[in-house]
PDBML (XML) file of the C-alpha atoms, coordinates in Angstrom:
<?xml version="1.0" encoding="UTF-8" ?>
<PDBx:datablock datablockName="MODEL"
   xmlns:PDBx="http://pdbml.pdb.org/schema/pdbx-v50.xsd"
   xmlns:xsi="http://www.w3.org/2001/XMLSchema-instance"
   xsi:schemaLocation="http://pdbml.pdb.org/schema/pdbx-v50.xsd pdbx-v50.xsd">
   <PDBx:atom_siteCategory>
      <PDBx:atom_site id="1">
         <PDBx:B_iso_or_equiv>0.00</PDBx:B_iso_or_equiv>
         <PDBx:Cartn_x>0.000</PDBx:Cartn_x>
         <PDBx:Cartn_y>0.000</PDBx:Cartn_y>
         <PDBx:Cartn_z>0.000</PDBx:Cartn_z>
         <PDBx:auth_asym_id>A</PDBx:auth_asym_id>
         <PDBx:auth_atom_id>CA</PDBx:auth_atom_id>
         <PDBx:auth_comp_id>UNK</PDBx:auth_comp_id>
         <PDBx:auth_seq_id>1</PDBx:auth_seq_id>
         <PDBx:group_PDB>ATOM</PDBx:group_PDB>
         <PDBx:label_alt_id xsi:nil="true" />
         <PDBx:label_asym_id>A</PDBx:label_asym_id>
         <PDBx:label_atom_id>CA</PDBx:label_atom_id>
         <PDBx:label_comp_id>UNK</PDBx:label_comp_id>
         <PDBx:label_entity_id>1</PDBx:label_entity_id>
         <PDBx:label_seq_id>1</PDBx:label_seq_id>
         <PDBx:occupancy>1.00</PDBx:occupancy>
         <PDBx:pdbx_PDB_model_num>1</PDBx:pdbx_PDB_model_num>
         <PDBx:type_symbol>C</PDBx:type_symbol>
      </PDBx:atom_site>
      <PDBx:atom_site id="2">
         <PDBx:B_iso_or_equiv>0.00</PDBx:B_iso_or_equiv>
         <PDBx:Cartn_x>1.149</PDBx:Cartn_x>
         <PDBx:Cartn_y>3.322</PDBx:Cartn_y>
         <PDBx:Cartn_z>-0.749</PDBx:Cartn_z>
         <PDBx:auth_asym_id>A</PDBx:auth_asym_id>
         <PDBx:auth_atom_id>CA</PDBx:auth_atom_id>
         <PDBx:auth_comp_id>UNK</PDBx:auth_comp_id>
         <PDBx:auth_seq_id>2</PDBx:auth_seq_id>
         <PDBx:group_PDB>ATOM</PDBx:group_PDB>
         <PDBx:label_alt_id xsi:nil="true" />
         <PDBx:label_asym_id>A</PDBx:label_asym_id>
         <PDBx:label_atom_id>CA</PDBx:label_atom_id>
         <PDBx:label_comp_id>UNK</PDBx:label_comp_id>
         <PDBx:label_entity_id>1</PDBx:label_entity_id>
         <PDBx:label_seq_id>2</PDBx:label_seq_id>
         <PDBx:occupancy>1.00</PDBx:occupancy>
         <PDBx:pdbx_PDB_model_num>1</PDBx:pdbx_PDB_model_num>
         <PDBx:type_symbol>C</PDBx:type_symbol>
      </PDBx:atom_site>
      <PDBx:atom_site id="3">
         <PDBx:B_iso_or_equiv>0.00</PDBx:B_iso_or_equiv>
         <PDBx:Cartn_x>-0.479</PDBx:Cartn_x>
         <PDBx:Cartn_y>6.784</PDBx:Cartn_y>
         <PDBx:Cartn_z>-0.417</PDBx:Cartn_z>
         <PDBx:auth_asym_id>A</PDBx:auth_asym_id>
         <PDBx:auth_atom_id>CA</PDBx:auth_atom_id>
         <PDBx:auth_comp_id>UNK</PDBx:auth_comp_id>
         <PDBx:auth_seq_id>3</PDBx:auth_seq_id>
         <PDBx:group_PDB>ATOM</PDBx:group_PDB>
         <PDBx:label_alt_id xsi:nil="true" />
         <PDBx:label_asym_id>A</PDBx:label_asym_id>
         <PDBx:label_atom_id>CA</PDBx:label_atom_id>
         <PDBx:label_comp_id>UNK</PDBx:label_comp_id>
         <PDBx:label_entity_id>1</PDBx:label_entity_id>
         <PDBx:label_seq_id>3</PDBx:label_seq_id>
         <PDBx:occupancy>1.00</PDBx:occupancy>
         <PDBx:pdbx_PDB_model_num>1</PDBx:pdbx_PDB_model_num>
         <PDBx:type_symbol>C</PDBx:type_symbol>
      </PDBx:atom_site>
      <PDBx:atom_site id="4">
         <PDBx:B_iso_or_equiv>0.00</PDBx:B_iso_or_equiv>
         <PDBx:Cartn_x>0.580</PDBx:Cartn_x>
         <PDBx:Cartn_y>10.144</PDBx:Cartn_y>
         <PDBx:Cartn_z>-2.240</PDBx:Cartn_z>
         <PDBx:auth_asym_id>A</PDBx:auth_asym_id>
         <PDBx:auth_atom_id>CA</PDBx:auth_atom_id>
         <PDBx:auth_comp_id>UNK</PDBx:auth_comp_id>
         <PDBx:auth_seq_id>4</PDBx:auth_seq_id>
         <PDBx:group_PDB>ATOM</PDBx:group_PDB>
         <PDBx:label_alt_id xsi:nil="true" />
         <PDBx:label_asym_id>A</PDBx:label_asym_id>
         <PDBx:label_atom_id>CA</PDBx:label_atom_id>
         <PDBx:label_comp_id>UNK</PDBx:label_comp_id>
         <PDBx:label_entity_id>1</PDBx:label_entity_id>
         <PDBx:label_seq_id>4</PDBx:label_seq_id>
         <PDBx:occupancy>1.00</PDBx:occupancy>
         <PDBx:pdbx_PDB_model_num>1</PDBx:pdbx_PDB_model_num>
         <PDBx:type_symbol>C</PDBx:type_symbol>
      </PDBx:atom_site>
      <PDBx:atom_site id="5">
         <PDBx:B_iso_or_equiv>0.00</PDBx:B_iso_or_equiv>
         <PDBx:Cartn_x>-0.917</PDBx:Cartn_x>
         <PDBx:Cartn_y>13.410</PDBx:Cartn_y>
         <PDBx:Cartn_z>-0.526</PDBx:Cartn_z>
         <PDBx:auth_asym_id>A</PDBx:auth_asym_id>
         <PDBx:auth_atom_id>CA</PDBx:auth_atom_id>
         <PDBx:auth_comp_id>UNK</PDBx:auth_comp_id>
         <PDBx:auth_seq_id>5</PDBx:auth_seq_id>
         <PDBx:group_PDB>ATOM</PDBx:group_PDB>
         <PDBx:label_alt_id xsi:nil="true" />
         <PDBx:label_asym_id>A</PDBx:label_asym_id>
         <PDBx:label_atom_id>CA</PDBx:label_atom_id>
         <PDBx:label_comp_id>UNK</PDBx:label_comp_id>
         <PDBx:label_entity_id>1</PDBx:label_entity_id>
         <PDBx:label_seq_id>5</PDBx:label_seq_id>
         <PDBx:occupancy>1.00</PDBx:occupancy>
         <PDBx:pdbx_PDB_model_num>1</PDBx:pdbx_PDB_model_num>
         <PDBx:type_symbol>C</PDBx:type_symbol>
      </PDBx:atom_site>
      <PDBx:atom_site id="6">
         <PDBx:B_iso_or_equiv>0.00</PDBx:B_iso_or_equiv>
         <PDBx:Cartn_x>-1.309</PDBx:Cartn_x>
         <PDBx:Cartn_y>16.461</PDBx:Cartn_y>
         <PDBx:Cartn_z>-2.568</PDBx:Cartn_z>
         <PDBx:auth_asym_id>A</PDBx:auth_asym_id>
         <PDBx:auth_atom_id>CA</PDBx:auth_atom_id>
         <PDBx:auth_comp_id>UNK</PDBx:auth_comp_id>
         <PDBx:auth_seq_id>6</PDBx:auth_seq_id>
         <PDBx:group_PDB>ATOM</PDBx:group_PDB>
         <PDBx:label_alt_id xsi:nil="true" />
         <PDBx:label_asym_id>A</PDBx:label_asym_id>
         <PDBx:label_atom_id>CA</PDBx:label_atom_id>
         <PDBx:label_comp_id>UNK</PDBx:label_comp_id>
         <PDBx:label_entity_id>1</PDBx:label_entity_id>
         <PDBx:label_seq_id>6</PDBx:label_seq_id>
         <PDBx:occupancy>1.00</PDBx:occupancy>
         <PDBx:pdbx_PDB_model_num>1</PDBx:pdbx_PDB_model_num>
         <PDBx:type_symbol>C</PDBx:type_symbol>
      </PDBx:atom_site>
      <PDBx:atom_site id="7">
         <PDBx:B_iso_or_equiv>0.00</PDBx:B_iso_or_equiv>
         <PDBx:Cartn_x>1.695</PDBx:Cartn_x>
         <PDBx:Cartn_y>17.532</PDBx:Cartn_y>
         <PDBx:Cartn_z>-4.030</PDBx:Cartn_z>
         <PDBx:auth_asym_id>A</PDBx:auth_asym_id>
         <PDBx:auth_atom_id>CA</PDBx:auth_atom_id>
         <PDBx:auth_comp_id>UNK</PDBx:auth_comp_id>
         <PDBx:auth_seq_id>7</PDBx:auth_seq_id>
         <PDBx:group_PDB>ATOM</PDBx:group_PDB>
         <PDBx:label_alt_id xsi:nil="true" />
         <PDBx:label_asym_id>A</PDBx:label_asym_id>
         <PDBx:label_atom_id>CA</PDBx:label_atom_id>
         <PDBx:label_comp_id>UNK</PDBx:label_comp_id>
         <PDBx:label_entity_id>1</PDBx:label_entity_id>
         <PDBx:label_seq_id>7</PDBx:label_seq_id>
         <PDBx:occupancy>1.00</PDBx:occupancy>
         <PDBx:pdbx_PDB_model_num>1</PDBx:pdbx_PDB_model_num>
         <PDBx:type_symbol>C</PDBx:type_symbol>
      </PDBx:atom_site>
      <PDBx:atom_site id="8">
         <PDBx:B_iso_or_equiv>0.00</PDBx:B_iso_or_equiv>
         <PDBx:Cartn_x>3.886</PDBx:Cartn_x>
         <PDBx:Cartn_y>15.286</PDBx:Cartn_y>
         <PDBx:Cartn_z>-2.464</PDBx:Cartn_z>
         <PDBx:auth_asym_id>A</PDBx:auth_asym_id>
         <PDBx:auth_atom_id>CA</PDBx:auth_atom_id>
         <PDBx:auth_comp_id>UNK</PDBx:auth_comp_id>
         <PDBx:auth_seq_id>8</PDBx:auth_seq_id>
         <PDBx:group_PDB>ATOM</PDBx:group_PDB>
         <PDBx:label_alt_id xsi:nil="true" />
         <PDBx:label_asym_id>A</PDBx:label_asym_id>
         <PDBx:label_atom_id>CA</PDBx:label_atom_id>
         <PDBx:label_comp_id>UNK</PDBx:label_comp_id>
         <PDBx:label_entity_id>1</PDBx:label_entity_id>
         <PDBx:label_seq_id>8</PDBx:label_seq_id>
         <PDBx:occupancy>1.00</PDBx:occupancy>
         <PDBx:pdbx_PDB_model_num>1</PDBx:pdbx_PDB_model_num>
         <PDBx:type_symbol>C</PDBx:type_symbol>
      </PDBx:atom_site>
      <PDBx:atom_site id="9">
         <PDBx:B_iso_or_equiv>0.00</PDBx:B_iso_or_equiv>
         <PDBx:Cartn_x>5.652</PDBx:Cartn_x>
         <PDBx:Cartn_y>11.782</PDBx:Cartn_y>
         <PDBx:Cartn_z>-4.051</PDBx:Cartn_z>
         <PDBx:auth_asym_id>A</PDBx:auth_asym_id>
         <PDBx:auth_atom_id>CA</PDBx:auth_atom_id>
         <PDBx:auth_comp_id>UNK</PDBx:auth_comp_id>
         <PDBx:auth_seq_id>9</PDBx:auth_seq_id>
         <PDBx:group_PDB>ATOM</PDBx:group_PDB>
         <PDBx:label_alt_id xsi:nil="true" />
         <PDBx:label_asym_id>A</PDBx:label_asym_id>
         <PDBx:label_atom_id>CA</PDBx:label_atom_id>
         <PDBx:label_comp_id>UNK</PDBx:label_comp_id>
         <PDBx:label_entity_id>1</PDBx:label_entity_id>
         <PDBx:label_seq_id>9</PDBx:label_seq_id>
         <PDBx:occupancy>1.00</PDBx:occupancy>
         <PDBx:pdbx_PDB_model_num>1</PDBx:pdbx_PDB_model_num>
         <PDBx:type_symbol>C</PDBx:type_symbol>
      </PDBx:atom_site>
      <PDBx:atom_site id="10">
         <PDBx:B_iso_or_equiv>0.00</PDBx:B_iso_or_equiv>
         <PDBx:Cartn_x>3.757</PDBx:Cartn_x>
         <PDBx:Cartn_y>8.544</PDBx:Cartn_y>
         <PDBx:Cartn_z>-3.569</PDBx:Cartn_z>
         <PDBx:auth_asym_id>A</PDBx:auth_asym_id>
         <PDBx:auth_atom_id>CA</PDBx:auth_atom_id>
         <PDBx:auth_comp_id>UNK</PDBx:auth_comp_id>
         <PDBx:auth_seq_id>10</PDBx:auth_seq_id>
         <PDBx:group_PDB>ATOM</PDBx:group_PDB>
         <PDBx:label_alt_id xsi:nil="true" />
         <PDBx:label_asym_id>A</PDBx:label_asym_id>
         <PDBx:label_atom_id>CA</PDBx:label_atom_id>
         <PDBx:label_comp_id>UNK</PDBx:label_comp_id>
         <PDBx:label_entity_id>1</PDBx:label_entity_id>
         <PDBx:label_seq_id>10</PDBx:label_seq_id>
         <PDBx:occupancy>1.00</PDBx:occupancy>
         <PDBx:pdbx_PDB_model_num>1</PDBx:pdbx_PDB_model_num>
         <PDBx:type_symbol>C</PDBx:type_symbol>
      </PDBx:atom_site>
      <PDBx:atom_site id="11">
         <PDBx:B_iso_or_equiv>0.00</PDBx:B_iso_or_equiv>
         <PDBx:Cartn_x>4.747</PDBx:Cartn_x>
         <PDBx:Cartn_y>6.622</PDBx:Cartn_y>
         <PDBx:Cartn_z>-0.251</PDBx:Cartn_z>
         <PDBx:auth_asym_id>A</PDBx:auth_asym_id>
         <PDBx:auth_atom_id>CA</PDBx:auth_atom_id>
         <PDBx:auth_comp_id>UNK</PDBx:auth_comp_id>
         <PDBx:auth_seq_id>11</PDBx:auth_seq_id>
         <PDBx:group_PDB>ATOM</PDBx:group_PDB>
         <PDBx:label_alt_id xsi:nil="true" />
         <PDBx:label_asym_id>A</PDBx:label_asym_id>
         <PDBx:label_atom_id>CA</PDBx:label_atom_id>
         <PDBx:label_comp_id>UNK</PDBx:label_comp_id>
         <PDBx:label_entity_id>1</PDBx:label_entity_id>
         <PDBx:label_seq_id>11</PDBx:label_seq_id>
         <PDBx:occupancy>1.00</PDBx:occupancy>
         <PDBx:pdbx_PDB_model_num>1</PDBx:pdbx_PDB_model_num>
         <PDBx:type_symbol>C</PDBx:type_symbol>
      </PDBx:atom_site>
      <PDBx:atom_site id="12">
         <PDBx:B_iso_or_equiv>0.00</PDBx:B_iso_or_equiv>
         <PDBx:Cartn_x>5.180</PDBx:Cartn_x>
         <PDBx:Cartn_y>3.501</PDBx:Cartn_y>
         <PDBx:Cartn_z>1.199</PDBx:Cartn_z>
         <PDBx:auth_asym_id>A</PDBx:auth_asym_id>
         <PDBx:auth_atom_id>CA</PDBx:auth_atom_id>
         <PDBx:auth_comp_id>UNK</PDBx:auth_comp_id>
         <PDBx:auth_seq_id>12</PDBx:auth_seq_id>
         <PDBx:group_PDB>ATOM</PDBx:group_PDB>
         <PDBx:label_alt_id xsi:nil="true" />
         <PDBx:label_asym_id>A</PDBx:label_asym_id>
         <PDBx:label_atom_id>CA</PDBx:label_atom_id>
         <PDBx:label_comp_id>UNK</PDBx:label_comp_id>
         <PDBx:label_entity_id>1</PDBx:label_entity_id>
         <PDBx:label_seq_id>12</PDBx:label_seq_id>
         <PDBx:occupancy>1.00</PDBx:occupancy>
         <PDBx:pdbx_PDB_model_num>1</PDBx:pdbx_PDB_model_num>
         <PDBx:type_symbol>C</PDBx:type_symbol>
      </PDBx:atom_site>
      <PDBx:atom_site id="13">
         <PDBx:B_iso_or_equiv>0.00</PDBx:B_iso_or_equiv>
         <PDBx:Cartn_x>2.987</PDBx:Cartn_x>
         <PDBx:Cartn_y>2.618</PDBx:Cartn_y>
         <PDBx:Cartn_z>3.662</PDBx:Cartn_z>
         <PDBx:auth_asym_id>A</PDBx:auth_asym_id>
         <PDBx:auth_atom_id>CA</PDBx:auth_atom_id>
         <PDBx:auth_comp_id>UNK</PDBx:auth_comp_id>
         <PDBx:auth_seq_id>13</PDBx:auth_seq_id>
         <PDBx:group_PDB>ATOM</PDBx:group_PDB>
         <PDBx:label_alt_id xsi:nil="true" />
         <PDBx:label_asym_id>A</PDBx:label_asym_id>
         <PDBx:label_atom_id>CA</PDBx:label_atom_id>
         <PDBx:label_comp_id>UNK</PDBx:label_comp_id>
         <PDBx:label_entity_id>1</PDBx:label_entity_id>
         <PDBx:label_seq_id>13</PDBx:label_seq_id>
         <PDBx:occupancy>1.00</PDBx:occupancy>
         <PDBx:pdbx_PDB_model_num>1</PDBx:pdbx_PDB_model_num>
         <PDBx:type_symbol>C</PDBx:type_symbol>
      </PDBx:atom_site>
      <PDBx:atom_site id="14">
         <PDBx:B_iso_or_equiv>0.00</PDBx:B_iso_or_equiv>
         <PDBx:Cartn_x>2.702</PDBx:Cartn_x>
         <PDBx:Cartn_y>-0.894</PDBx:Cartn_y>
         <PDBx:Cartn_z>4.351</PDBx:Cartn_z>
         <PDBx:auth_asym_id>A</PDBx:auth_asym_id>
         <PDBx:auth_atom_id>CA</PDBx:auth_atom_id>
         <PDBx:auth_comp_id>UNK</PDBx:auth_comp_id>
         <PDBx:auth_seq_id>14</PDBx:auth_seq_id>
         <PDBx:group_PDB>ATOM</PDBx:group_PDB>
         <PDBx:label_alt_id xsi:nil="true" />
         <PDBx:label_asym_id>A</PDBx:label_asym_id>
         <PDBx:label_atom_id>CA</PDBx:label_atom_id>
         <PDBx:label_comp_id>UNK</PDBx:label_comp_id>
         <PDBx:label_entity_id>1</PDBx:label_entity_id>
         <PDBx:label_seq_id>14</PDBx:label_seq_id>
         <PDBx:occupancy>1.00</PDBx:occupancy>
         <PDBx:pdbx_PDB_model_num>1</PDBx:pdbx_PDB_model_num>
         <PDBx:type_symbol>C</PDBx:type_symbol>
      </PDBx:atom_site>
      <PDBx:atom_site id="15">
         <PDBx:B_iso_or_equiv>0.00</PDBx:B_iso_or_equiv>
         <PDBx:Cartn_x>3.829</PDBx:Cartn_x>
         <PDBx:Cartn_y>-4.179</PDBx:Cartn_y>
         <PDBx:Cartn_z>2.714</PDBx:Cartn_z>
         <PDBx:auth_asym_id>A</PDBx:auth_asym_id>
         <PDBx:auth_atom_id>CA</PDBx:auth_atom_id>
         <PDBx:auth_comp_id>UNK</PDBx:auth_comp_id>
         <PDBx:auth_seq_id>15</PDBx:auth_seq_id>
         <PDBx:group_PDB>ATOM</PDBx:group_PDB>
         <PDBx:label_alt_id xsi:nil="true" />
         <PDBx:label_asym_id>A</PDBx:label_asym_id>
         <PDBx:label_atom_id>CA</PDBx:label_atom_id>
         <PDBx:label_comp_id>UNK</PDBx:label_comp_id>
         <PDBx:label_entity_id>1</PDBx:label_entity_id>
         <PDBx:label_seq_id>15</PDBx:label_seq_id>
         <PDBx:occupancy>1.00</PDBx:occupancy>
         <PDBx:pdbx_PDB_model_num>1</PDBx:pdbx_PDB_model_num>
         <PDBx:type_symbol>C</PDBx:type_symbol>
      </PDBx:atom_site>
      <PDBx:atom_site id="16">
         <PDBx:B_iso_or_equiv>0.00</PDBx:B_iso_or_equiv>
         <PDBx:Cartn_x>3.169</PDBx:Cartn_x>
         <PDBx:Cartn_y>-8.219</PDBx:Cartn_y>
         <PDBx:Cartn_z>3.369</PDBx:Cartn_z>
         <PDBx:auth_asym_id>A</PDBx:auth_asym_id>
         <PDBx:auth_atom_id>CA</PDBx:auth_atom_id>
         <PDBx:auth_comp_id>UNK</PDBx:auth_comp_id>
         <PDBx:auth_seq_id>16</PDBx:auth_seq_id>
         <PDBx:group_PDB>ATOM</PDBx:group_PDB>
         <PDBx:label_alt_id xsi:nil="true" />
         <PDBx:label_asym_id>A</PDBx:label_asym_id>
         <PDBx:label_atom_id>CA</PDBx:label_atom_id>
         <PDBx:label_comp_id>UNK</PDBx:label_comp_id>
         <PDBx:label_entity_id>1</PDBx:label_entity_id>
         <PDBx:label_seq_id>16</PDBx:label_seq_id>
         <PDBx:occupancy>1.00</PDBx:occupancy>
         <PDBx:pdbx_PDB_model_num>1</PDBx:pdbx_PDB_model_num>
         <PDBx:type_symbol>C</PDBx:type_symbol>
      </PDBx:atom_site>
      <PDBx:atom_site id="17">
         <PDBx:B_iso_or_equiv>0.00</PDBx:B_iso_or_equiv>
         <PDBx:Cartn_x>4.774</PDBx:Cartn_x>
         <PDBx:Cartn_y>-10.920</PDBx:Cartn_y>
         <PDBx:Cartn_z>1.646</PDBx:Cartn_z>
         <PDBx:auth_asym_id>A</PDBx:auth_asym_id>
         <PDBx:auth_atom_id>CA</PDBx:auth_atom_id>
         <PDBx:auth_comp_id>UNK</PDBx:auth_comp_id>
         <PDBx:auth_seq_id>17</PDBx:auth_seq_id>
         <PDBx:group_PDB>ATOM</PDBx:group_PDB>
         <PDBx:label_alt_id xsi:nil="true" />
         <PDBx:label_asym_id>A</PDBx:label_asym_id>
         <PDBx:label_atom_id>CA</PDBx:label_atom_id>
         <PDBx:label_comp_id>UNK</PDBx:label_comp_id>
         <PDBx:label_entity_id>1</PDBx:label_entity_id>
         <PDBx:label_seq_id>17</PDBx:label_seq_id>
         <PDBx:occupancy>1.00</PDBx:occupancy>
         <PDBx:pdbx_PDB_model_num>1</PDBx:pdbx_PDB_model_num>
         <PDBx:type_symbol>C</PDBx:type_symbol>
      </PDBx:atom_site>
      <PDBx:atom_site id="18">
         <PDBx:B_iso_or_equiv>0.00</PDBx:B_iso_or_equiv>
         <PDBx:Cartn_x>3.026</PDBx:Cartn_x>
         <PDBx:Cartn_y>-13.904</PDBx:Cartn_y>
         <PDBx:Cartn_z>-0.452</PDBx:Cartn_z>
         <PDBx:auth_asym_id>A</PDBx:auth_asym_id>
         <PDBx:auth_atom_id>CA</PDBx:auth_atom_id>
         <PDBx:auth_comp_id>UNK</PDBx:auth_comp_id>
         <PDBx:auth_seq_id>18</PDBx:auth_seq_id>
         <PDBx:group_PDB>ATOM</PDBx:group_PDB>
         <PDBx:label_alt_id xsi:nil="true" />
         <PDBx:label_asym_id>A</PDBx:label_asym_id>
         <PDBx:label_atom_id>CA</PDBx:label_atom_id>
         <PDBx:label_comp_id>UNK</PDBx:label_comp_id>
         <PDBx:label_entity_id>1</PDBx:label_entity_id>
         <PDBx:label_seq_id>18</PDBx:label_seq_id>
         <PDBx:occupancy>1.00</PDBx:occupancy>
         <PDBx:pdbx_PDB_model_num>1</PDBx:pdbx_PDB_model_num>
         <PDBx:type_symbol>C</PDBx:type_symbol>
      </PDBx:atom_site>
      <PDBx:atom_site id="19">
         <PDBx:B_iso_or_equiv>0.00</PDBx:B_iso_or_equiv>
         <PDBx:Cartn_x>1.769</PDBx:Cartn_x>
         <PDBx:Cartn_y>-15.846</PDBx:Cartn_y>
         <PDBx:Cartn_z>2.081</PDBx:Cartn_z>
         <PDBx:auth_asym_id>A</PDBx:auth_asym_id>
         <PDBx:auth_atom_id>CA</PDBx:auth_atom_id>
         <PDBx:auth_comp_id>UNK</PDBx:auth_comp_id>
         <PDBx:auth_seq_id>19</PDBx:auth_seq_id>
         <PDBx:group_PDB>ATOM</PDBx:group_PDB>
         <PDBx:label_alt_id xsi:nil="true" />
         <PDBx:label_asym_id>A</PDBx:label_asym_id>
         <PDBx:label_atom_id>CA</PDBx:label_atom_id>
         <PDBx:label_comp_id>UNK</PDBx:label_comp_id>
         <PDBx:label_entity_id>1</PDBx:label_entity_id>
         <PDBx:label_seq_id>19</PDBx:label_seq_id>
         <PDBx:occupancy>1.00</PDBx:occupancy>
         <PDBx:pdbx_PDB_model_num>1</PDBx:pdbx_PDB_model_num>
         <PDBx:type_symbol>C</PDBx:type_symbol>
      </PDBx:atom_site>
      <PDBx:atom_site id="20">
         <PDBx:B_iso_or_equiv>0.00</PDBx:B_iso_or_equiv>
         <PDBx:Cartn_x>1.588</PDBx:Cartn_x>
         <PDBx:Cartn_y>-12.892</PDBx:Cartn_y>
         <PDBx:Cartn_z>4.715</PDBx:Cartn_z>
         <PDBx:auth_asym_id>A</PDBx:auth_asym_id>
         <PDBx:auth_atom_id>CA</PDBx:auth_atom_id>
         <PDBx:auth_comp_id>UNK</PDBx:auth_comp_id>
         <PDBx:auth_seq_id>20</PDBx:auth_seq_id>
         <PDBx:group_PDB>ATOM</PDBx:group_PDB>
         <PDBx:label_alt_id xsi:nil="true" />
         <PDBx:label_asym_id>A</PDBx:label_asym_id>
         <PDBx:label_atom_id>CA</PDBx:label_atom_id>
         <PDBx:label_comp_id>UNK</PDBx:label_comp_id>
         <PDBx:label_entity_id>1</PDBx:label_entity_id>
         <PDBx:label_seq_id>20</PDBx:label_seq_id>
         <PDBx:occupancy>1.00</PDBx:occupancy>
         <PDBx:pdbx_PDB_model_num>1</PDBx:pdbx_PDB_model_num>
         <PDBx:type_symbol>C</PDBx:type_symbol>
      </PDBx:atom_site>
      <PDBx:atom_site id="21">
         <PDBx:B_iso_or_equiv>0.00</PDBx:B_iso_or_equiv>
         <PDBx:Cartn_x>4.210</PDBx:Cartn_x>
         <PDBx:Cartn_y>-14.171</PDBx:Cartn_y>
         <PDBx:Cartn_z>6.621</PDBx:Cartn_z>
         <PDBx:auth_asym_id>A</PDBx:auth_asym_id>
         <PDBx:auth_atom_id>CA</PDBx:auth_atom_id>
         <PDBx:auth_comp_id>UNK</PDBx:auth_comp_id>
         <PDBx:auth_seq_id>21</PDBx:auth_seq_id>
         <PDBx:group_PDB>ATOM</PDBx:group_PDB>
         <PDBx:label_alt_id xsi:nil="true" />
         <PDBx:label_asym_id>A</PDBx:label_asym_id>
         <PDBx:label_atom_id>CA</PDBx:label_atom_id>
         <PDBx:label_comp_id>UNK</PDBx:label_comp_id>
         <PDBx:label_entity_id>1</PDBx:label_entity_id>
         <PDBx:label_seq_id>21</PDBx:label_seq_id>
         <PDBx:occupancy>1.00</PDBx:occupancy>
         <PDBx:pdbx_PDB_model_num>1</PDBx:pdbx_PDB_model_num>
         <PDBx:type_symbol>C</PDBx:type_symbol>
      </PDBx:atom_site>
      <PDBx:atom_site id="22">
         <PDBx:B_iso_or_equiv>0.00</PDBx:B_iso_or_equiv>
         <PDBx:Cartn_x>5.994</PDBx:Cartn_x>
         <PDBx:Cartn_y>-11.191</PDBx:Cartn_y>
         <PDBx:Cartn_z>6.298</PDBx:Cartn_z>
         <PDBx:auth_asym_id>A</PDBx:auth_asym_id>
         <PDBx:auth_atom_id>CA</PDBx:auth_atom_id>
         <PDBx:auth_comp_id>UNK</PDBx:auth_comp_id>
         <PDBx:auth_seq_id>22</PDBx:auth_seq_id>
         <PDBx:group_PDB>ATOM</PDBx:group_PDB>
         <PDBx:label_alt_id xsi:nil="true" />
         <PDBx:label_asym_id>A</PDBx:label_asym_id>
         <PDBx:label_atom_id>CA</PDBx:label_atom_id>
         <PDBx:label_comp_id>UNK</PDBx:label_comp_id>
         <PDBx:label_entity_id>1</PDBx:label_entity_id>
         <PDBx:label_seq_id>22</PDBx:label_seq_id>
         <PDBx:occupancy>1.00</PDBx:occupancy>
         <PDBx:pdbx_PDB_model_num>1</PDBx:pdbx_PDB_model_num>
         <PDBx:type_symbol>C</PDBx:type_symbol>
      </PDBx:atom_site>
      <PDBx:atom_site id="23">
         <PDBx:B_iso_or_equiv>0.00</PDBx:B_iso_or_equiv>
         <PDBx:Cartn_x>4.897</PDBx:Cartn_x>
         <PDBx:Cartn_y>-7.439</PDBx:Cartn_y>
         <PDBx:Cartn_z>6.771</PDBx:Cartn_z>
         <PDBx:auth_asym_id>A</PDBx:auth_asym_id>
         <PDBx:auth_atom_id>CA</PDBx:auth_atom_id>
         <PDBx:auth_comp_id>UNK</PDBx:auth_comp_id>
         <PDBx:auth_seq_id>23</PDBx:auth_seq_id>
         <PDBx:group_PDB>ATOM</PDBx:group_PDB>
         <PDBx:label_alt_id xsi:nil="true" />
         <PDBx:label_asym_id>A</PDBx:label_asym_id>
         <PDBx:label_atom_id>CA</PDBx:label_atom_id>
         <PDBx:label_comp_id>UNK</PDBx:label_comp_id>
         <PDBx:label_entity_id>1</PDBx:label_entity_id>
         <PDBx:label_seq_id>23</PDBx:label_seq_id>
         <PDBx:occupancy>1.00</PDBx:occupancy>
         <PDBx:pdbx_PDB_model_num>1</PDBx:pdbx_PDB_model_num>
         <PDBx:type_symbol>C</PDBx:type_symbol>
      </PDBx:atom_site>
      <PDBx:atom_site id="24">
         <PDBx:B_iso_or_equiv>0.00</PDBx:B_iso_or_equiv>
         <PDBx:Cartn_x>6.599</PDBx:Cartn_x>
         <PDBx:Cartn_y>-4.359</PDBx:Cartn_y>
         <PDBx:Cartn_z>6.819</PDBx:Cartn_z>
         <PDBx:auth_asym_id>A</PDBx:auth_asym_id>
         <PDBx:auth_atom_id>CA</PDBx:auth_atom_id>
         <PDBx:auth_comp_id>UNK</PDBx:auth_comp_id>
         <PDBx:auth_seq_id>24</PDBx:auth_seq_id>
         <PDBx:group_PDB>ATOM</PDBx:group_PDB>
         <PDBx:label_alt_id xsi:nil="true" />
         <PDBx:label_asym_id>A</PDBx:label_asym_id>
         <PDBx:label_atom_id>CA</PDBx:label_atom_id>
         <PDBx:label_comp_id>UNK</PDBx:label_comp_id>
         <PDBx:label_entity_id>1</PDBx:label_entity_id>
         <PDBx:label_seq_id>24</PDBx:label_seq_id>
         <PDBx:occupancy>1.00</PDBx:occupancy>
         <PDBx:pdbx_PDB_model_num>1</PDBx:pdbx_PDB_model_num>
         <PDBx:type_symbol>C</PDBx:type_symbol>
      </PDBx:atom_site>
   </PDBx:atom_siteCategory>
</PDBx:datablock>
């Protein structure tokens, strides 16, 4: 997931693997 507010560059915002193992 990423989010880009107004005039600002897109962001990371959260992240999970395949299986969901894994987040970040």
């Amino acid at each position: 997931w990423f989010r880009r507010a107004h005039g600002k560059e897109r962001e990371f915002v959260a992240g999970i693997s395949q299986s969901g193992m894994s987040t970040h």
